[in-house]
N, C-alpha and C. Protein backbone atom coordinates (compact mmCIF):
# COMPACT_ATOMS: atom_id res chain seq x y z
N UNK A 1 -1.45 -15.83 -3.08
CA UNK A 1 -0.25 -16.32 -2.45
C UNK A 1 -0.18 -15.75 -1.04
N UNK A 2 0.33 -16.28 -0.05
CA UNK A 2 0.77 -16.04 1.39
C UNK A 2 1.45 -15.80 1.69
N UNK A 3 1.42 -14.61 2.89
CA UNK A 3 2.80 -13.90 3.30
C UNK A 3 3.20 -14.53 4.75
N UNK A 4 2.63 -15.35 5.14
CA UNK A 4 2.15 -15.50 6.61
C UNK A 4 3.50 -15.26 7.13
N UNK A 5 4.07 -15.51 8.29
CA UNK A 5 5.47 -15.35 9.15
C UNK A 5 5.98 -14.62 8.32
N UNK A 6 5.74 -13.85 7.37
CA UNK A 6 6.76 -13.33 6.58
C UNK A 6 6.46 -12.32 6.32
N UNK A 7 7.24 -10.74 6.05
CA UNK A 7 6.80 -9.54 5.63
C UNK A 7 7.29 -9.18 3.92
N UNK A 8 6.26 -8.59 3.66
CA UNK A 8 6.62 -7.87 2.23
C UNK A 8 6.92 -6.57 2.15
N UNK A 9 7.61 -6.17 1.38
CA UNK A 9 7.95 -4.19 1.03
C UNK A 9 6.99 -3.61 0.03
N UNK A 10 7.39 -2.13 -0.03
CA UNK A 10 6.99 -1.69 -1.17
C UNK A 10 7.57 -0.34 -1.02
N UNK A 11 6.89 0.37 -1.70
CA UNK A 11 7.06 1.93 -1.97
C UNK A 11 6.88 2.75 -3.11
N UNK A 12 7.18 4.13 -3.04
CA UNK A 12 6.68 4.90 -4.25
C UNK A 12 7.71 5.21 -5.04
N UNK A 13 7.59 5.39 -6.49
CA UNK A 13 8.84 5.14 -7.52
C UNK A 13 10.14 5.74 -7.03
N UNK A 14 9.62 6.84 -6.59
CA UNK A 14 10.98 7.45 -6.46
C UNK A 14 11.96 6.86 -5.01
N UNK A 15 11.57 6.51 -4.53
CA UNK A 15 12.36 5.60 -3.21
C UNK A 15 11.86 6.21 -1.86
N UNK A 16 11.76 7.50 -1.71
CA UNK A 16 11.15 8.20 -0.58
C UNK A 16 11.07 7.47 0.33
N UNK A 17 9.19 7.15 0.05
CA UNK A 17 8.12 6.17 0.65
C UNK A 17 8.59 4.65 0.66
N UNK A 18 8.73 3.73 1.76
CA UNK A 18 9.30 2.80 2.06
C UNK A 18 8.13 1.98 3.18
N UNK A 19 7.46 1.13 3.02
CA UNK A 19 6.85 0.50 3.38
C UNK A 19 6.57 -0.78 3.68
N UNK A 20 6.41 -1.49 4.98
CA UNK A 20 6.22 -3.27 5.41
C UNK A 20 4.64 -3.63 5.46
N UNK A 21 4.54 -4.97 5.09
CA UNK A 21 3.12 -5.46 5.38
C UNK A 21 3.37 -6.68 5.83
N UNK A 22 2.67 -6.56 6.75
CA UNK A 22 3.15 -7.96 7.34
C UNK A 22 1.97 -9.05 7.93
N UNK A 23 0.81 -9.22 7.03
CA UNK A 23 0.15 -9.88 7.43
C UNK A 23 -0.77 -10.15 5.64
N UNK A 24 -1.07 -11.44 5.41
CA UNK A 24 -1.76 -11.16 4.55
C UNK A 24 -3.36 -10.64 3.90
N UNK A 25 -3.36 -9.94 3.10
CA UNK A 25 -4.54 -8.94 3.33
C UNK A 25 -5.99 -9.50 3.61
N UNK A 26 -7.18 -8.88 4.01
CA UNK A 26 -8.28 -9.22 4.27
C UNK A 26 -8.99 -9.82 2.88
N UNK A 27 -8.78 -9.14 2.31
CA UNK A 27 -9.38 -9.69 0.62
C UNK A 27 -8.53 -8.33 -0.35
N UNK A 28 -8.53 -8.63 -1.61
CA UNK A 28 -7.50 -8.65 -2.74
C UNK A 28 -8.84 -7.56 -4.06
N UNK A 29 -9.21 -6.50 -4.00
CA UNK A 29 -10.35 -5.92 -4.73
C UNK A 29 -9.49 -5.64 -6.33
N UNK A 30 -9.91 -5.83 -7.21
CA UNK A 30 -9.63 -5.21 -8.60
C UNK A 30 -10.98 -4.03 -8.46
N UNK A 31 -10.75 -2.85 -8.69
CA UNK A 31 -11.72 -2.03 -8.78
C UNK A 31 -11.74 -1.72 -10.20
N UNK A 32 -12.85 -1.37 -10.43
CA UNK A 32 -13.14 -1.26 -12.27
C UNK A 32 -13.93 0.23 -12.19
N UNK A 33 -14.33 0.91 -11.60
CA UNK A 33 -15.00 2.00 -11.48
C UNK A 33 -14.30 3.41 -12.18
N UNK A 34 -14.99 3.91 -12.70
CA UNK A 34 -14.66 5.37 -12.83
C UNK A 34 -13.78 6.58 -12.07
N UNK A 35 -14.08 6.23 -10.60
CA UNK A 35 -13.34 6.83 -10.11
C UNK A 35 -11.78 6.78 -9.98
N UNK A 36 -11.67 5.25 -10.03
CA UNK A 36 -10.46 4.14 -10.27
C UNK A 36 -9.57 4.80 -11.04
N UNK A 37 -10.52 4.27 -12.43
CA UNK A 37 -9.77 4.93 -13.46
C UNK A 37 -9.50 6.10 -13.79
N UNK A 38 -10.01 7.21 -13.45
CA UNK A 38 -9.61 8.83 -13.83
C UNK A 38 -8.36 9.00 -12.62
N UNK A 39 -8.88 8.16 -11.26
CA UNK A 39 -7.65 8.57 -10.18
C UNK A 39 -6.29 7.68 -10.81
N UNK A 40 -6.10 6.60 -11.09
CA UNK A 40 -4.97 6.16 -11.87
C UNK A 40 -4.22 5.94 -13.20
N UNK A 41 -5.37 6.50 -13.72
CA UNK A 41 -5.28 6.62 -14.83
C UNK A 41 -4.74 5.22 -15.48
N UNK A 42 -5.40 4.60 -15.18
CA UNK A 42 -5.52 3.43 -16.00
C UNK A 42 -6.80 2.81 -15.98
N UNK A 43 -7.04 1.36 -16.44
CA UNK A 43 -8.63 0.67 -16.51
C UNK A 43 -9.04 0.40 -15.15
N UNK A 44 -7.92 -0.15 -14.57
CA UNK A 44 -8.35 -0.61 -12.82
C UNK A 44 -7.37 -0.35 -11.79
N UNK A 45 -7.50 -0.48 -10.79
CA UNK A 45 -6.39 -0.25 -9.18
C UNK A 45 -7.47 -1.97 -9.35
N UNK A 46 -5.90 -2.19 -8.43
CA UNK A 46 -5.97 -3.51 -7.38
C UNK A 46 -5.44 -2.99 -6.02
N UNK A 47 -6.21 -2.91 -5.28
CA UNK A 47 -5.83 -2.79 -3.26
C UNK A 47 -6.29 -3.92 -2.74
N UNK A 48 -4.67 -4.27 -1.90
CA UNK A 48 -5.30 -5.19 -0.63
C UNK A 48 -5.90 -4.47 0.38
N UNK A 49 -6.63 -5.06 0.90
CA UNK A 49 -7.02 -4.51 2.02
C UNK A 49 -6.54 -5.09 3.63
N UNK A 50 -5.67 -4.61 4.33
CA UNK A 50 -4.97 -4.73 5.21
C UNK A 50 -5.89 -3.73 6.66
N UNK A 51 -5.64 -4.29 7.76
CA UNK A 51 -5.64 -3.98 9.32
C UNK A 51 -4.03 -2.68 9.17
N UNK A 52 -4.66 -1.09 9.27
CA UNK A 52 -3.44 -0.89 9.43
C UNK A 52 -2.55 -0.91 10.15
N UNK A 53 -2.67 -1.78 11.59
CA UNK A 53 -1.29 -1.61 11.85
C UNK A 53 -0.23 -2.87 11.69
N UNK A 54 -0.74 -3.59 10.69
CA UNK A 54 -0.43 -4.60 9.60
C UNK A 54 0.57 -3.83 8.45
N UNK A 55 0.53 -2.54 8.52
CA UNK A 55 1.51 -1.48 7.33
C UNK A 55 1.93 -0.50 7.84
N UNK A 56 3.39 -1.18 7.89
CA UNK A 56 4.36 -0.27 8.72
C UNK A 56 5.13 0.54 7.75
N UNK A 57 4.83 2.33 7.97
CA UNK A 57 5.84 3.40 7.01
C UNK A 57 7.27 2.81 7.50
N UNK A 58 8.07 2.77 6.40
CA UNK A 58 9.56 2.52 7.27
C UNK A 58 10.46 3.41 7.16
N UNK A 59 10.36 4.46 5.80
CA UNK A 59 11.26 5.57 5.91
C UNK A 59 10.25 6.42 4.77
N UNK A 60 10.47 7.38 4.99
CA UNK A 60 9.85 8.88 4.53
C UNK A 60 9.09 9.36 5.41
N UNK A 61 7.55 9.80 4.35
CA UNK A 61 6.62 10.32 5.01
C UNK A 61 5.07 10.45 4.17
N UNK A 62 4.35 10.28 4.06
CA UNK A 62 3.00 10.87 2.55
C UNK A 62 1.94 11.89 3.47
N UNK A 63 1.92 12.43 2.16
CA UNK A 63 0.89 13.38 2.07
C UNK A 63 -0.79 12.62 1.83
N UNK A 64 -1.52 12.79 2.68
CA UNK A 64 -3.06 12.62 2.51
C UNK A 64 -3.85 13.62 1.99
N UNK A 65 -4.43 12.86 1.03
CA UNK A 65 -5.17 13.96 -0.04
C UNK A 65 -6.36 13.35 0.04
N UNK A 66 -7.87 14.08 0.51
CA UNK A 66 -8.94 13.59 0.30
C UNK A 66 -9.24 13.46 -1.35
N UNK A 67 -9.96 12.68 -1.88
CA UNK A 67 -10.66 12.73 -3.00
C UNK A 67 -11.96 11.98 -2.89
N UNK A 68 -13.08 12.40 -4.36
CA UNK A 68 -14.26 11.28 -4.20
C UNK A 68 -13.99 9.98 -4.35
N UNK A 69 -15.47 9.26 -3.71
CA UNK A 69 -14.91 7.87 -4.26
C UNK A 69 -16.60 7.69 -4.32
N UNK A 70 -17.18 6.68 -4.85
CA UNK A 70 -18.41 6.09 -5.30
C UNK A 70 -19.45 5.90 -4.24
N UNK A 71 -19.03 5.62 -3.20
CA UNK A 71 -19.99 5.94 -2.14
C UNK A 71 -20.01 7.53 -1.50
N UNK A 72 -19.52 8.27 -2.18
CA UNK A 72 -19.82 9.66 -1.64
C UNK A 72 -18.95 10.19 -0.35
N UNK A 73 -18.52 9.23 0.27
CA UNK A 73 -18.13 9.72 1.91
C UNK A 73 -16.09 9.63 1.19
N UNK A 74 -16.32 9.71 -0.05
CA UNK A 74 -14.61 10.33 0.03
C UNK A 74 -13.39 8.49 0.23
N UNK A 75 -12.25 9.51 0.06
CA UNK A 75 -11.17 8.17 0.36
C UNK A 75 -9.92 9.35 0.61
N UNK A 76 -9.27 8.74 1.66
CA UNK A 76 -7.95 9.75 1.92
C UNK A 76 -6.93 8.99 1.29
N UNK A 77 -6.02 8.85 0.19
CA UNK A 77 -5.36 8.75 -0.54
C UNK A 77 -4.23 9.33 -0.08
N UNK A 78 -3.01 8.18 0.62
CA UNK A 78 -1.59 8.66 1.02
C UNK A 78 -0.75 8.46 -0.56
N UNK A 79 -0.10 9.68 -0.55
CA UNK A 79 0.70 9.71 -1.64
C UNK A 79 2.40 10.25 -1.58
N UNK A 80 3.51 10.02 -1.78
CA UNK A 80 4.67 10.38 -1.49
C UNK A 80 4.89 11.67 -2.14
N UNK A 81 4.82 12.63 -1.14
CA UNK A 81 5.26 13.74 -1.31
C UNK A 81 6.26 14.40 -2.22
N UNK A 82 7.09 13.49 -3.03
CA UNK A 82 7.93 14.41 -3.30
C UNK A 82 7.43 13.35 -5.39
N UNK A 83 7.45 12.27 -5.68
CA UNK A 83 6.80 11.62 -6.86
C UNK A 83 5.59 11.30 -7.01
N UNK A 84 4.65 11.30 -5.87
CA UNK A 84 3.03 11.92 -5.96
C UNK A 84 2.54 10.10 -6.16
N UNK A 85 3.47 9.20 -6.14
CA UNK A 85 2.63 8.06 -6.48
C UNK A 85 1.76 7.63 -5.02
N UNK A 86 0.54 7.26 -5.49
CA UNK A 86 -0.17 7.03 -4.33
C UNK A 86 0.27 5.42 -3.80
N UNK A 87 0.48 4.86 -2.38
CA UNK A 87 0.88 4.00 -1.89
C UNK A 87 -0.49 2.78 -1.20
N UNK A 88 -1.36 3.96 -0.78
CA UNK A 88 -2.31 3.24 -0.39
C UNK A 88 -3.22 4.26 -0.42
N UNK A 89 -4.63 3.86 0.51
CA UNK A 89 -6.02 4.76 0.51
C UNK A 89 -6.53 4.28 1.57
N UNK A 90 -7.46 4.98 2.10
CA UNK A 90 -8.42 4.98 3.36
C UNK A 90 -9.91 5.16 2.81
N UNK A 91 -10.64 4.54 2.98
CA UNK A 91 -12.45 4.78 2.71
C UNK A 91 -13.16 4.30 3.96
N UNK A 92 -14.31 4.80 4.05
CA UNK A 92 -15.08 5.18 4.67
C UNK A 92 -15.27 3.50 5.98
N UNK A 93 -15.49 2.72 4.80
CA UNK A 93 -15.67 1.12 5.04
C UNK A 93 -16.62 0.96 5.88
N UNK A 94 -18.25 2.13 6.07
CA UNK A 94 -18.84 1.93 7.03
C UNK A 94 -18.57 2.61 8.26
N UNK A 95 -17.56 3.23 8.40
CA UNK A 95 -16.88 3.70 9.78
C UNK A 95 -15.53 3.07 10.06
N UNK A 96 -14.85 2.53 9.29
CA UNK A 96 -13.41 1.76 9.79
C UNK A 96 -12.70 3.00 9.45
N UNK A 97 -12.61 3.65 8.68
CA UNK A 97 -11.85 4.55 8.12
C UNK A 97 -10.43 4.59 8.24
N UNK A 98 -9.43 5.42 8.99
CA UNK A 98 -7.94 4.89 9.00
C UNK A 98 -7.81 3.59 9.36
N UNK A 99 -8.39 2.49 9.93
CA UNK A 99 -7.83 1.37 10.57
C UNK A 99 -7.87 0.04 9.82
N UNK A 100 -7.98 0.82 8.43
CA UNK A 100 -8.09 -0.21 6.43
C UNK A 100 -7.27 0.53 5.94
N UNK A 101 -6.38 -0.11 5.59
CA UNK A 101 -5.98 0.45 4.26
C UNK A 101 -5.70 -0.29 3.44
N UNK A 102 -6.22 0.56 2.04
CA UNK A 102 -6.14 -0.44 0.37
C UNK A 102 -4.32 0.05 -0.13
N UNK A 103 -3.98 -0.75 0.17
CA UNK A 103 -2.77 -0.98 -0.62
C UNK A 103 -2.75 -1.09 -1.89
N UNK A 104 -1.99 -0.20 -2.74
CA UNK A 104 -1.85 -0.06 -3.61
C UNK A 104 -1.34 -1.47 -4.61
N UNK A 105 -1.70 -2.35 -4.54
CA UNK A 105 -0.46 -3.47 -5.30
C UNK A 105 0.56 -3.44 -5.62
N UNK A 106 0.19 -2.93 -7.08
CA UNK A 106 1.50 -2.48 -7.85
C UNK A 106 2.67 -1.55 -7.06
N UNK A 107 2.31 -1.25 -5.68
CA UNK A 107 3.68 -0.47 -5.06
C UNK A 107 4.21 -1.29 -4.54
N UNK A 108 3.86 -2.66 -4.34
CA UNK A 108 4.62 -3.54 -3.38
C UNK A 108 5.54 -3.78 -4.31
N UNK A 109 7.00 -4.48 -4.19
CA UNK A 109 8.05 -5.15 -4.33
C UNK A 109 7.62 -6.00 -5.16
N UNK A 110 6.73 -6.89 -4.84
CA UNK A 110 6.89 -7.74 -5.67
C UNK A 110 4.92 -8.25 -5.81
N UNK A 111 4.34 -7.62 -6.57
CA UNK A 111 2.94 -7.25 -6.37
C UNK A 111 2.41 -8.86 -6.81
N UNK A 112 2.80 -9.74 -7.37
CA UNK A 112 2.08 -10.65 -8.11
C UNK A 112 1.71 -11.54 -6.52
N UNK A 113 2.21 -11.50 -5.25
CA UNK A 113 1.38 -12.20 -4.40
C UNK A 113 0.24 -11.92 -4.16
N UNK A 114 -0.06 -10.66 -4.64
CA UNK A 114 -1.89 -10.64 -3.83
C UNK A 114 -2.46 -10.00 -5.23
N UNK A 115 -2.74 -11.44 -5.99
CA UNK A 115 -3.62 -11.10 -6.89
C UNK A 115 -5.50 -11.07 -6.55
N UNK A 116 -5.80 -10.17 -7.45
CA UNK A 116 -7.69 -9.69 -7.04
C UNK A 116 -8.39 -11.56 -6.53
N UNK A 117 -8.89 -11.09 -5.17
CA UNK A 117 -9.82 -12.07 -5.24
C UNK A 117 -11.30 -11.48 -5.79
N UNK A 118 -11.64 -10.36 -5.97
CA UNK A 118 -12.92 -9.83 -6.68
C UNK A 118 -12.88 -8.73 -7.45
N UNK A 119 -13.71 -8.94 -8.37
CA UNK A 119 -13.32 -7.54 -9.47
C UNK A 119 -15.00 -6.78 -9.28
N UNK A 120 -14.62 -5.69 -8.71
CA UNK A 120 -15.98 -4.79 -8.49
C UNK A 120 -15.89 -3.52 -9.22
N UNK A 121 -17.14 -3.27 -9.48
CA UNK A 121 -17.89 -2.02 -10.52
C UNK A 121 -17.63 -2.23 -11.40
N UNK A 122 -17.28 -3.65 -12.10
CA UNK A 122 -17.31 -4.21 -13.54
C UNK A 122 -18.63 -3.29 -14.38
N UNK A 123 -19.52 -2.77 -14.31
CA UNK A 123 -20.19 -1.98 -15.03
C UNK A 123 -19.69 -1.43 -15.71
N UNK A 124 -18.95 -0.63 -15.41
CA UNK A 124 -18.05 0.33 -15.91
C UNK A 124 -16.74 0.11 -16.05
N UNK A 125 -16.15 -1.40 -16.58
CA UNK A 125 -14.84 -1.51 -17.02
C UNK A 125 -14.60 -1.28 -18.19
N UNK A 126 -13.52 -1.19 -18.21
CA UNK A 126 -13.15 -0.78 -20.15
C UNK A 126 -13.71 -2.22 -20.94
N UNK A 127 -14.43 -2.26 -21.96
CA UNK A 127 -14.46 -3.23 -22.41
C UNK A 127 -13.38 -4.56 -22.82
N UNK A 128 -12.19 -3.88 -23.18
CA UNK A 128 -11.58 -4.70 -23.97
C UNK A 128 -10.41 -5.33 -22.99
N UNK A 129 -11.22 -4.91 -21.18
CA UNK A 129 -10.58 -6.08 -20.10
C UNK A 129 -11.20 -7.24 -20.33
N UNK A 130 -10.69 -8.14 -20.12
CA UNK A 130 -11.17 -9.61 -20.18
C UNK A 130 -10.79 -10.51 -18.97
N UNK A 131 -11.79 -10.66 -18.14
CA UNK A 131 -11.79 -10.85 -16.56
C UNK A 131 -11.69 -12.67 -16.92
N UNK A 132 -10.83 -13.36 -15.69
CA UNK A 132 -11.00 -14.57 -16.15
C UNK A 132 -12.23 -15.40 -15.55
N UNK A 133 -12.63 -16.40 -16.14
CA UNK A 133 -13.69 -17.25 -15.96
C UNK A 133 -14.43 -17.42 -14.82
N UNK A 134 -13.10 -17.73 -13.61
CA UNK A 134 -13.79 -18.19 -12.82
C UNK A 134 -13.49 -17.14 -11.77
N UNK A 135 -13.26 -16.21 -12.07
CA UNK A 135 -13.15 -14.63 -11.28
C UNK A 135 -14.17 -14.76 -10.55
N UNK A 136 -14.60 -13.98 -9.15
CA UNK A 136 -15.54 -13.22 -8.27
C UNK A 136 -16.46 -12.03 -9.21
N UNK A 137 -16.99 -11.39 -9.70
CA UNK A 137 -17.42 -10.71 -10.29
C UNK A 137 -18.59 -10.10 -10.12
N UNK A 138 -18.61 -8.71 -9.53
CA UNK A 138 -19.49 -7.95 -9.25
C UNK A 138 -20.00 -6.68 -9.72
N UNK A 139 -21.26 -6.29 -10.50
CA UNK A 139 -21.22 -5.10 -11.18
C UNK A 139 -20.88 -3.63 -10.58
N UNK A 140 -21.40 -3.86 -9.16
CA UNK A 140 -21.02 -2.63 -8.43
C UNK A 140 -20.31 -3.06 -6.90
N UNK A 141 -21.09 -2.48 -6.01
CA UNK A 141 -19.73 -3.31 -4.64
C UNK A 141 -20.86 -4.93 -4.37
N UNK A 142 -20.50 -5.35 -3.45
CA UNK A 142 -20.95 -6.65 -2.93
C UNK A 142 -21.51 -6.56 -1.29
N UNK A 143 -21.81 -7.74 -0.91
CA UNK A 143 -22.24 -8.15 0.32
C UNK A 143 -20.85 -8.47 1.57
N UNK A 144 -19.89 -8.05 2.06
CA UNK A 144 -18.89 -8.20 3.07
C UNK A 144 -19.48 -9.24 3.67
N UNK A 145 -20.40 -9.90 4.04
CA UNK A 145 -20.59 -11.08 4.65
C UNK A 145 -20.44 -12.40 3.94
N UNK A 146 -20.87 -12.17 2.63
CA UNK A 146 -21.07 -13.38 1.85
C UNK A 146 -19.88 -13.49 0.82
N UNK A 147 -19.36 -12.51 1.12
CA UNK A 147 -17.68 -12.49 -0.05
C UNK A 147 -16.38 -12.84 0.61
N UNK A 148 -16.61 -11.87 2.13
CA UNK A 148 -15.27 -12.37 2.88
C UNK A 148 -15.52 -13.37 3.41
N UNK A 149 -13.90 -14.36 4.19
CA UNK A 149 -13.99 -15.30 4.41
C UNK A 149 -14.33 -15.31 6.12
N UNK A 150 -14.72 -15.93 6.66
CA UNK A 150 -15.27 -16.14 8.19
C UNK A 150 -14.01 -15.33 8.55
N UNK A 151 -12.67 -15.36 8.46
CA UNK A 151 -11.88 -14.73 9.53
C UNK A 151 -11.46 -13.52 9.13
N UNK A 152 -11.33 -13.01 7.80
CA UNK A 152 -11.52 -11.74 7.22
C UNK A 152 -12.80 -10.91 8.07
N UNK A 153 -13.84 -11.39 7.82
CA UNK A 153 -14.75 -10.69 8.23
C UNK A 153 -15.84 -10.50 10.00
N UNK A 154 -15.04 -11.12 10.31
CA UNK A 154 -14.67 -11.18 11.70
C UNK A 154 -13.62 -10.23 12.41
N UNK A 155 -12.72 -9.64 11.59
CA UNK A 155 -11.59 -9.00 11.90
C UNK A 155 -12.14 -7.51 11.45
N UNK A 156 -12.79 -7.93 10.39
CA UNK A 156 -13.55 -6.22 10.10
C UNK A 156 -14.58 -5.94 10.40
N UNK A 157 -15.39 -6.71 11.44
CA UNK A 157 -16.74 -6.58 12.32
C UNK A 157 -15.65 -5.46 13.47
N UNK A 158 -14.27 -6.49 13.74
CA UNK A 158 -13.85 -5.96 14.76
C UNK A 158 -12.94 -4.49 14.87
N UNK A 159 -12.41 -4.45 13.78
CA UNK A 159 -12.22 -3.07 13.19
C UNK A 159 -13.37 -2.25 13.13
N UNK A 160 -14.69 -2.46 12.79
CA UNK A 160 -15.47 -1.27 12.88
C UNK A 160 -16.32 -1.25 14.35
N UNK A 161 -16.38 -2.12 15.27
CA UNK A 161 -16.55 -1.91 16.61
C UNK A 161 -15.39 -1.25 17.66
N UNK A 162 -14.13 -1.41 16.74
CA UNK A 162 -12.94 -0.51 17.62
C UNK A 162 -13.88 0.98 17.16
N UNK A 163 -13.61 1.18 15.78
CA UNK A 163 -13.86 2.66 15.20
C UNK A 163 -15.27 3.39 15.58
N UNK A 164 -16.04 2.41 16.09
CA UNK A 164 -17.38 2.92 16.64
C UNK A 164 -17.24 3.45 17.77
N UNK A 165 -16.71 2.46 18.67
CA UNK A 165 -16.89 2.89 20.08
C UNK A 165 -16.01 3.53 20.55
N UNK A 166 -14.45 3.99 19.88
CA UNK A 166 -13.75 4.02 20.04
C UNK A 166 -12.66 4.83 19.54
């Protein structure tokens, strides 16, 4: 679903953390990985992946907590300081690093607009998920050229030529 001219909220349970997005995301990941699941303790995270200055804090503040993530180079994980729910994350992305962030879904307001366009590290999903038919489906990560769409991935050529040179 599309947010276009239009912004969405979110935030962390306890109200703190207060957050706008105002563009709709680059692509929509269901992650199925291990790391996923021990960090949320559930089977999967869904993050959009957003341009951050596409996600505007609007009241509080989070705490960044490095942790691992599957490619080794880590993920900074903003979390609300005072109910610990994480809001979004930062990874490596090649060198984009702060200028992505995976939005948490389920913190938005009203999460059912940006359902997964791909479910990655299916290797390691709980079995007794049942992905639908005509899902994207990848055992571990994928190809960014051949998954995103021409203007998604055009925008994150250009995000990691800001973060290179810059």
């Amino acid at each position: 679903m599309s947010i276009v001219n239009s912004a969405c909220e979110g935030g962390c349970a306890c109200g703190f953390v207060r957050y706008q997005v105002t563009s709709d995301p680059l692509i929509t990941h269901c992650c199925h990985c291990r790391y996923c699941q021990r960090q949320t303790g559930s089977a999967f995270v869904i993050n959009a992946l957003l341009d951050a200055i596409q996600v505007k804090l609007l009241t509080g503040s989070v705490d960044v907590i490095m942790t691992p993530s599957p490619s080794g180079s880590g993920q900074n994980i903003a979390r609300c300081p005072n109910c610990r729910v994480a809001v979004w994350s930062n990874y490596s992305m090649g060198g984009i690093k702060e200028l992505i962030r995976f939005v948490r879904v389920g913190t938005l307001d009203n999460p059912d607009q940006f359902p997964p366009d791909v479910h990655i590290y299916t290797s390691t999903k709980q079995p007794w998920v049942i992905l639908p038919e005509n899902a994207a489906v990848f055992e571990a990560f994928y190809n960014w050229d051949k998954i995103w769409s021409k203007k998604s991935n055009d925008h994150r050529k250009l995000l990691l030529a800001k973060a290179v040179g810059g």
